[in-house]
Protein backbone atom coordinates (compact mmCIF):
# COMPACT_ATOMS: atom_id res chain seq x y z
CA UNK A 1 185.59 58.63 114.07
CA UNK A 2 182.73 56.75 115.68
CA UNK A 3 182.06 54.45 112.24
CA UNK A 4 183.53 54.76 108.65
CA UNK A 5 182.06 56.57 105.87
CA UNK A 6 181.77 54.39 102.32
CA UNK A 7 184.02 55.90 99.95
CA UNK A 8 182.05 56.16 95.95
CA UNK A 9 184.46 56.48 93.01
CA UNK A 10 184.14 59.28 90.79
CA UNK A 11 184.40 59.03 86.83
CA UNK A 12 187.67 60.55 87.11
CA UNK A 13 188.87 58.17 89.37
CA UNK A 14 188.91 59.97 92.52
CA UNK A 15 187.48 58.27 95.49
CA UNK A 16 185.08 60.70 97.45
CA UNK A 17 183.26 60.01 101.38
CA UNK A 18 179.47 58.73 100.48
CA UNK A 19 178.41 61.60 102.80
CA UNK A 20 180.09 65.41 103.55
CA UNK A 21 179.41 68.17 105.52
CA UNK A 22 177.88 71.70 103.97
CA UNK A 23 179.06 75.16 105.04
CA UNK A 24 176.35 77.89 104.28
CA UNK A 25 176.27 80.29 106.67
CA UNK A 26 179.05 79.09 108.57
CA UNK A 27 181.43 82.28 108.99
CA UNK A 28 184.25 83.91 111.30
CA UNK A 29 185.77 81.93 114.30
CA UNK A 30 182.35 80.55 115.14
CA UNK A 31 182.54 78.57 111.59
CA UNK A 32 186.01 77.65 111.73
CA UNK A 33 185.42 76.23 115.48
CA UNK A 34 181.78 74.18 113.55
CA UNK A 35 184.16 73.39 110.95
CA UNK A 36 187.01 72.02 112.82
CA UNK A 37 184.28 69.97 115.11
CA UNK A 38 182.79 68.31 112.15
CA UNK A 39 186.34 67.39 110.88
CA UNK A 40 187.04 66.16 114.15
CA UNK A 41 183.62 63.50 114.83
CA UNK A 42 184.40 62.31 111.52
CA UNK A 43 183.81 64.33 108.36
CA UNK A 44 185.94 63.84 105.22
CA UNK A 45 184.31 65.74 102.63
CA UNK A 46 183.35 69.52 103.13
CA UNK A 47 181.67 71.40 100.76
CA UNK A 48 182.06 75.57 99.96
CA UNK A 49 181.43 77.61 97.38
CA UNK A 50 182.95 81.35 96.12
CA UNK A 51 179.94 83.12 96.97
CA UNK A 52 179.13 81.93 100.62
CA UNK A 53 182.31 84.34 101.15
CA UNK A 54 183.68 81.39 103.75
CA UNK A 55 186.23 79.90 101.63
CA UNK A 56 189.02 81.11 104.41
CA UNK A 57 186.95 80.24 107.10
CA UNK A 58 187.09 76.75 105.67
CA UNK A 59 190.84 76.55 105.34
CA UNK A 60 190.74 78.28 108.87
CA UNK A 61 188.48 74.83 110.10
CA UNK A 62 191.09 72.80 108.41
CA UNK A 63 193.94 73.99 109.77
CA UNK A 64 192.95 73.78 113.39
CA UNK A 65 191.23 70.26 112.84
CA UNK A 66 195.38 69.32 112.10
CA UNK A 67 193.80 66.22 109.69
CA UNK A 68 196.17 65.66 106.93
CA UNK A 69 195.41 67.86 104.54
CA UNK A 70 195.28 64.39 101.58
CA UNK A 71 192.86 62.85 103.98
CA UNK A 72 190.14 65.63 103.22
CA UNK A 73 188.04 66.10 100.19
CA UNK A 74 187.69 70.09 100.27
CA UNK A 75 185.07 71.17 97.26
CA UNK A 76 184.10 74.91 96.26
CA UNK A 77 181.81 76.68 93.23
CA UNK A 78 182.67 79.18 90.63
CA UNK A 79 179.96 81.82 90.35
CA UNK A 80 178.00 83.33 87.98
CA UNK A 81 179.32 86.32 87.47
CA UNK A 82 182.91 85.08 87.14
CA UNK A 83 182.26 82.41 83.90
CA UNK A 84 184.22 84.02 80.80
CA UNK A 85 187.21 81.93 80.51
CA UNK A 86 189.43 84.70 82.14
CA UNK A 87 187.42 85.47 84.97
CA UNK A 88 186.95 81.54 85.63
CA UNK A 89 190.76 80.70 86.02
CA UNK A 90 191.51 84.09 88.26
CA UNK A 91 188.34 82.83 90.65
CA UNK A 92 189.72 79.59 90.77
CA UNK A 93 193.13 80.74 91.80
CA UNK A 94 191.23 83.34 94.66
CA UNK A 95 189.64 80.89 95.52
CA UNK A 96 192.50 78.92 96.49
CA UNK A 97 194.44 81.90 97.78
CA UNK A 98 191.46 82.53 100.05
CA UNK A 99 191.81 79.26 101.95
CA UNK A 100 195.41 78.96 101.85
CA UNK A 101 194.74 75.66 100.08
CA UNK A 102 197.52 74.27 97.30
CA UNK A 103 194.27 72.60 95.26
CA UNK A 104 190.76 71.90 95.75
CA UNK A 105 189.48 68.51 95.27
CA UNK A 106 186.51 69.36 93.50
CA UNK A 107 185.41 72.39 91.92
CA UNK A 108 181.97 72.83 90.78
CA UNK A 109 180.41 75.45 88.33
CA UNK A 110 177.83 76.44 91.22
CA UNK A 111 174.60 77.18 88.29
CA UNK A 112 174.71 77.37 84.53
CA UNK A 113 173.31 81.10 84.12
CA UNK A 114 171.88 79.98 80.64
CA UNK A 115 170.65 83.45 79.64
CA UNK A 116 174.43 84.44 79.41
CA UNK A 117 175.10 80.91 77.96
CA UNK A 118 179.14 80.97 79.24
CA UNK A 119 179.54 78.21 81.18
CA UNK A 120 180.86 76.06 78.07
CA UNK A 121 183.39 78.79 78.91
CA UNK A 122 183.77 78.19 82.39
CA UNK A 123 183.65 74.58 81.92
CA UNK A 124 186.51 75.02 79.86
CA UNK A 125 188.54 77.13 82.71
CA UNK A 126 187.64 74.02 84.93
CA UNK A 127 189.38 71.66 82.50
CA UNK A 128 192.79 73.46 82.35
CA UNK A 129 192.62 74.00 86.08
CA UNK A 130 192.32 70.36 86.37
CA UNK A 131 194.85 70.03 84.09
CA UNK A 132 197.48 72.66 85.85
CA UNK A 133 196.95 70.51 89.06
CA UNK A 134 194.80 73.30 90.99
CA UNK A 135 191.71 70.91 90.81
CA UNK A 136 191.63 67.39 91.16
CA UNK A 137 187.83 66.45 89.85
CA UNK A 138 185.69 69.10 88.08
CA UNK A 139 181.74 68.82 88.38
CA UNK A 140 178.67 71.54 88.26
CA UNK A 141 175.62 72.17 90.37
CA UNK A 142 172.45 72.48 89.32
CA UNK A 143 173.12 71.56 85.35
CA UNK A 144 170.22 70.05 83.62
CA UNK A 145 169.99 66.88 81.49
CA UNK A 146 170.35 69.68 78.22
CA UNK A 147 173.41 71.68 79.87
CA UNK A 148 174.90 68.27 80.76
CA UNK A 149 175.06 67.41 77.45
CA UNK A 150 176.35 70.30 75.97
CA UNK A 151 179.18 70.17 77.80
CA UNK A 152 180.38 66.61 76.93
CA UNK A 153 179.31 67.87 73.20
CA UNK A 154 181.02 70.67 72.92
CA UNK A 155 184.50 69.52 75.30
CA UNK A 156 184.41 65.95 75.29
CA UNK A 157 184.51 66.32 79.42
CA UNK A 158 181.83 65.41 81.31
CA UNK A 159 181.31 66.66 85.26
CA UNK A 160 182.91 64.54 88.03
CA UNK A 161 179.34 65.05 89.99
CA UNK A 162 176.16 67.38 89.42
CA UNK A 163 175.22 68.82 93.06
CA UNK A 164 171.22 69.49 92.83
CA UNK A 165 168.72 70.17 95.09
CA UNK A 166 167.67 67.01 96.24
CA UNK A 167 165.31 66.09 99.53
CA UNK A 168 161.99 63.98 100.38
CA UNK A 169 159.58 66.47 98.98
CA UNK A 170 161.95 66.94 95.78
CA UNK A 171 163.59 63.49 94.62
CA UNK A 172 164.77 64.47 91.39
CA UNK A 173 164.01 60.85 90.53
CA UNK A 174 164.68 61.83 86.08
CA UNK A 175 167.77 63.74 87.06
CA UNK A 176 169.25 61.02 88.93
CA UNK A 177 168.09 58.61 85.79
CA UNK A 178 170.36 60.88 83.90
CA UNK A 179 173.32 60.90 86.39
CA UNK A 180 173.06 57.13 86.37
CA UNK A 181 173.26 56.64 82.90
CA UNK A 182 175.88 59.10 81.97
CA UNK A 183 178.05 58.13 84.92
CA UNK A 184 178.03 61.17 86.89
CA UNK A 185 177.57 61.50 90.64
CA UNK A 186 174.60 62.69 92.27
CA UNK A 187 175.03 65.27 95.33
CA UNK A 188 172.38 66.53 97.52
CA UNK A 189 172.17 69.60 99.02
CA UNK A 190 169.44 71.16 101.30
CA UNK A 191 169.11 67.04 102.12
CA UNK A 192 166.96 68.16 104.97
CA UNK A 193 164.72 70.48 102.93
CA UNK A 194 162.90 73.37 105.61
CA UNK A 195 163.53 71.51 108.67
CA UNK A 196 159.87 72.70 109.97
CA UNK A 197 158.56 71.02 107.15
CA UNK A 198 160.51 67.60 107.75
CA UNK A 199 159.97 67.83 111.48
CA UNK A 200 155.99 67.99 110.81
CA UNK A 201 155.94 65.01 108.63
CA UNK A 202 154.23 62.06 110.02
CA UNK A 203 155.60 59.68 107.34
CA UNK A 204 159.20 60.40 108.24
CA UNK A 205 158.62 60.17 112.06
CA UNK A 206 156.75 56.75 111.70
CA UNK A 207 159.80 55.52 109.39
CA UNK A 208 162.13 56.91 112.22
CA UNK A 209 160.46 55.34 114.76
CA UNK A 210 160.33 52.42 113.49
CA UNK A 211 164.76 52.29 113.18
CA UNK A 212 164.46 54.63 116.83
CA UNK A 213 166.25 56.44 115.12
CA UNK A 214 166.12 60.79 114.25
CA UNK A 215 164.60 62.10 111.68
CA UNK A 216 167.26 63.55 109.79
CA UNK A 217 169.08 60.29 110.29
CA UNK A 218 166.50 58.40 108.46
CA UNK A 219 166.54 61.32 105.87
CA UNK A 220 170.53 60.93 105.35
CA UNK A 221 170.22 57.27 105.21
CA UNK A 222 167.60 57.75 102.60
CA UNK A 223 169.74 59.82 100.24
CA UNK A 224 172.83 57.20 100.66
CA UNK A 225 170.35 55.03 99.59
CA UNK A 226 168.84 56.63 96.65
CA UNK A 227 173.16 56.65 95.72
CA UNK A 228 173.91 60.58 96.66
CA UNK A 229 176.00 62.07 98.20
CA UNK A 230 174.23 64.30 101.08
CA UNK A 231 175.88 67.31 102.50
CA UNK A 232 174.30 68.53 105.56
CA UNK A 233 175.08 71.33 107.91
CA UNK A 234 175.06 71.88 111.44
CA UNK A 235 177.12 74.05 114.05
CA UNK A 236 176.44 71.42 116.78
CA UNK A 237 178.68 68.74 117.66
CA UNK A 238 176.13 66.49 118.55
CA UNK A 239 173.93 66.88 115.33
CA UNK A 240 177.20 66.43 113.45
CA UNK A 241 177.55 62.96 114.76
CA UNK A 242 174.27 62.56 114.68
CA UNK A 243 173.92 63.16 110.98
CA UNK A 244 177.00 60.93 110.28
CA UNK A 245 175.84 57.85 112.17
CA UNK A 246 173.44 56.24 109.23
CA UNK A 247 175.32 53.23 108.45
CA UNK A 248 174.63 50.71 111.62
CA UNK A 249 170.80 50.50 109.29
CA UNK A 250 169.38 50.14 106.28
CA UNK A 251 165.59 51.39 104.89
CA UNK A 252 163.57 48.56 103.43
CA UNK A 253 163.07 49.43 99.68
CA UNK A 254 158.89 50.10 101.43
CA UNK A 255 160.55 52.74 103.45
CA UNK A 256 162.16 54.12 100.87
CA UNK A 257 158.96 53.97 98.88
CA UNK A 258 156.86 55.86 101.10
CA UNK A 259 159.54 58.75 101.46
CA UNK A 260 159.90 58.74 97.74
CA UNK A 261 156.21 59.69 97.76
CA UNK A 262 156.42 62.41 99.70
CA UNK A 263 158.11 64.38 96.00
CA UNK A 264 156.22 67.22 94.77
CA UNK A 265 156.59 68.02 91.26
CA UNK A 266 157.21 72.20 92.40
CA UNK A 267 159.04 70.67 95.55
CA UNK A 268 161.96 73.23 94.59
CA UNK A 269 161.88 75.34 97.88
CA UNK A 270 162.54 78.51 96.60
CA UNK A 271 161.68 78.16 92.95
CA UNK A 272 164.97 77.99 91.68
CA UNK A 273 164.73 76.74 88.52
CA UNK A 274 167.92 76.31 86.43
CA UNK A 275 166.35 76.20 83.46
CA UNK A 276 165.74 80.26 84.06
CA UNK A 277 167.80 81.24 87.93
CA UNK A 278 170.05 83.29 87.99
CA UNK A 279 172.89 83.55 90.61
CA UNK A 280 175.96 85.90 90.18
């Protein structure tokens, strides 16, 4: 590893890299040999979910990367369609089964599907898996301030970490108010928003300029920053590194300012909501 990643705590205790690695797309040999490369420049944390249908390319990516398996941080997502209690604890298990993985070391409710209003259900599934050893920390994605709540309401359990959308034209700056406050952990994904759009941005080039540094490195250093955890993706070895080598810098807090400013208030990029998406 060319530099060490920060390690944040968790509420639950467990100690998490301040930056991971994301998965989408990644699929087959070509994603276990992406996979295995970003394990091998450096990655700790690596983030999947049920429904990108890679979970055993993952554990695939793992396995050749030989890293001890208690040095990693592997993370995955219940979906929609699986949150009656039932359902929850059989995903959980196939998930598991799929990448030949004892436990996962965080497991996420991937969106809250509010119109079916049973993921005070899955939550609970999430608990006892925790509690049967086949999690280690149990979090959401894309819960709002009102879901959030109703979960530590109605179990008494609040999420490890809440993974949102989160990038320079969408800072979730409330959200991460929220987080703060309530002690949960704020994780980004799509840090890099459309990369056309980011690449066009002259306020982002002059900041990376200014550090001669890339683009997206400015980005990720902005979201360590801003205190979440980014995931981004790449199949290249050298963007890999790339992305991981933000912490020989630091963004003055006008740096940070002018990115900040770059939010939208519909900077969602596809308009997912999850106050009304729904994802099964």
């Amino acid at each position: 590893m060319s530099q060490s990643i920060p390690e944040i705590q968790l509420n639950d205790g467990l100690t998490i890299p301040a930056l991971g690695f994301g998965t989408y797309r990644l699929n087959g040999n070509r994603g276990a040999s992406a996979i295995q490369s970003a394990i091998d420049v450096g990655y700790r944390l690596i983030d999947t979910a049920y429904n990108y249908e890679n979970e055993a390319t993952v554990g695939e990516g793992i396995r050749r990367s030989h890293t001890p398996r208690n040095d990693l941080r592997i993370t995955s997502k219940l979906p929609g369609r699986y949150h009656e209690y039932n359902k929850a604890v059989t995903a959980i298990q196939e998930s598991l089964f799929r990448a030949q993985l004892d436990y996962y070391d965080l497991y996420l409710i991937h969106w809250p599907n509010p119109k079916e209003d049973l993921y005070v259900e899955a939550w609970q599934a999430l608990i006892d898996a925790q509690k049967w050893g086949l999690i280690r920390s149990i979090g959401v994605c894309n819960f709002l301030p009102e879901h959030l709540d109703r979960l530590e309401q109605e179990t008494g359990i609040k999420p490890s970490m809440n993974q949102v959308e989160l990038h320079p034209f969408f800072n979730q700056e409330e959200q991460r108010a929220y987080h703060q406050e309530k002690q949960i952990q704020t994780q980004s994904w799509s840090p890099l928003a459309r990369v056309q759009n980011i690449l066009d941005n002259e306020v982002i080039q002059s900041v990376a300029d200014q550090y001669e540094k890339t683009m997206s490195q400015v980005i990720m250093r902005w979201h360590y920053q801003l205190g979440s955890v980014a995931i981004p993706k790449s199949s290249s070895p050298h963007r890999q590194k790339e992305n991981l080598s933000i912490f020989d810098f630091s963004l003055t807090e006008e740096d940070m300012n002018r990115i900040n400013l770059l939010t939208q208030p519909n900077g969602r990029m596809k308009d997912q909501d999850p106050a009304t998406y729904q994802e099964f």
